[in-house]
Protein backbone atom coordinates (compact mmCIF):
# COMPACT_ATOMS: atom_id res chain seq x y z
CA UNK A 1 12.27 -1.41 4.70
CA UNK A 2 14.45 -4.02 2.83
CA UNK A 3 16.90 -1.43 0.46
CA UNK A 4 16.26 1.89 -0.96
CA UNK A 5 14.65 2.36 -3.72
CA UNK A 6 14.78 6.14 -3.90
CA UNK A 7 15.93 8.09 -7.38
CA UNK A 8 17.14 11.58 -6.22
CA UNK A 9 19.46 12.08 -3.40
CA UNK A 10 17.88 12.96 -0.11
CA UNK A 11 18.13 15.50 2.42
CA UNK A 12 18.09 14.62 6.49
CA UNK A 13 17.64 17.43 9.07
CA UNK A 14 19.04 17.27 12.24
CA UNK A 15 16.18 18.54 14.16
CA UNK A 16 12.71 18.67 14.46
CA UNK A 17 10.70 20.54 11.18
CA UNK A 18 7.91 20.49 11.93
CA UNK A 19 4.93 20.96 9.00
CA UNK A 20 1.65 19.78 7.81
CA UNK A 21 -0.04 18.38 4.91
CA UNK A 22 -2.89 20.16 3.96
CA UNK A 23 -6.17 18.92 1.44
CA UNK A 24 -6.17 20.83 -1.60
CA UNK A 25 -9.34 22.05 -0.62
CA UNK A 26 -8.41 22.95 2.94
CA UNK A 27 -10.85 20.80 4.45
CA UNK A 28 -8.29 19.07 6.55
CA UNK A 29 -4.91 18.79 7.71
CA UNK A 30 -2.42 16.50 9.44
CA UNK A 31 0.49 17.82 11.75
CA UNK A 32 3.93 15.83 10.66
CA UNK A 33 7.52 16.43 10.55
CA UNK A 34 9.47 16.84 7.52
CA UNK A 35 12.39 13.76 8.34
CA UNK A 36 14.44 13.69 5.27
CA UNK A 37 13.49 15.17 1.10
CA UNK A 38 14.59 15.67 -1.93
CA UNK A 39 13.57 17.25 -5.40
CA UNK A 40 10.50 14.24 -5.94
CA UNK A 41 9.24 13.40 -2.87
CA UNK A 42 9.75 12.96 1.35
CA UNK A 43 9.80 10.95 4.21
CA UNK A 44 7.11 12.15 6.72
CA UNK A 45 6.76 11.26 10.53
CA UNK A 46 2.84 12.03 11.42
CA UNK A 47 1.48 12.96 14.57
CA UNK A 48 -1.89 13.03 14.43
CA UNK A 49 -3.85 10.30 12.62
CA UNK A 50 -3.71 9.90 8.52
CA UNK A 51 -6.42 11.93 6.81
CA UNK A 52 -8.40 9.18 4.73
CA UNK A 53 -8.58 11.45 1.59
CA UNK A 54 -4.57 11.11 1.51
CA UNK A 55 -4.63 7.64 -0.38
CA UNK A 56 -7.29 9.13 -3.31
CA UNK A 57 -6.40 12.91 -3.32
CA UNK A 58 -3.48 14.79 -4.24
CA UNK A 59 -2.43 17.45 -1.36
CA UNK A 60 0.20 20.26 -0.08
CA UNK A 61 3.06 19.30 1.78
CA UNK A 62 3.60 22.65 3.75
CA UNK A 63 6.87 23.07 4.40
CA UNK A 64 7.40 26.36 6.30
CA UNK A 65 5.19 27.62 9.05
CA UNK A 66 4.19 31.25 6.93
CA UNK A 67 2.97 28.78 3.97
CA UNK A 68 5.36 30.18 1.54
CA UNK A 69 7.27 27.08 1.11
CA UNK A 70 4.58 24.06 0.05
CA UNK A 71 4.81 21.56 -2.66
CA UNK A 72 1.60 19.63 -4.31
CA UNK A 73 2.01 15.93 -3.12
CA UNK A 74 0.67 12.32 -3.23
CA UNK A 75 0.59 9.38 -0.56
CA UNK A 76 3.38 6.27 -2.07
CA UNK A 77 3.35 4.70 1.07
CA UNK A 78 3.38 4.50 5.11
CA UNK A 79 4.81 2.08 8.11
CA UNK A 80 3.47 3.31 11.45
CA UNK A 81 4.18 6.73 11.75
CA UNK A 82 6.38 7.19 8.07
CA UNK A 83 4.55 8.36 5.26
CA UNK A 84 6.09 8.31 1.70
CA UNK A 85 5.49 11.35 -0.08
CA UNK A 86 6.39 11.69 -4.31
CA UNK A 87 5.90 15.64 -5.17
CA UNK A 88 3.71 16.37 -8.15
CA UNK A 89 4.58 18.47 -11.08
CA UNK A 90 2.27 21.28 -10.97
CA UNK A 91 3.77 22.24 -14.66
C-alpha cells in the first residue's frame, strides 16, 4: 500500500490474536487474526476464505475468545490475506 491513510493511531500486537468475524445473523464466520487496531477500525489477516456477505453486510469483529469483547464492523478493503476493517457506531 502506497502511504497511510489511517485517522486514529493504531495499535500492533506482538503475537498472534487470534479472532473471528462473525455475520450479524450468525450464519457464518471467518477465523482471522487481529494484526494491528485502533478506536475506528483494524487490520485483519484471514485464514480461511472471505465470507461473500462481508462486502454488502455489516458484521462483528470478535475480539476475545469468551465473546465479551466484539465490535460491529464493515469490509473497507483487502490485499491477499489483509482485510480493512472501519468499526461502526452502534449509537
Amino acid at each position: 500500500m502506497s502511504g497511510n491513510k489511517r485517522i486514529s493511531k493504531r495499535v500492533a500486537f506482538g503475537h498472534d490474536f487470534e479472532s473471528k468475524m462473525v455475520g450479524i445473523d450468525g450464519t457464518w464466520n471467518v477465523r482471522c487474526r487481529v494484526e494491528d487496531v485502533s478506536i475506528t477500525g483494524a487490520k485483519i489477516r484471514v485464514f480461511n476464505p472471505i465470507h461473500a456477505k462481508m462486502s454488502k453486510e455489516e458484521f462483528f469483529l470478535v475480539i476475545t475468545a469468551d465473546g465479551k469483547v466484539k465490535r460491529r464492523s464493515k469490509l473497507i478493503w483487502t490485499k491477499s490475506t489483509l482485510v480493512g476493517l472501519a468499526f461502526v457506531d452502534e449509537g
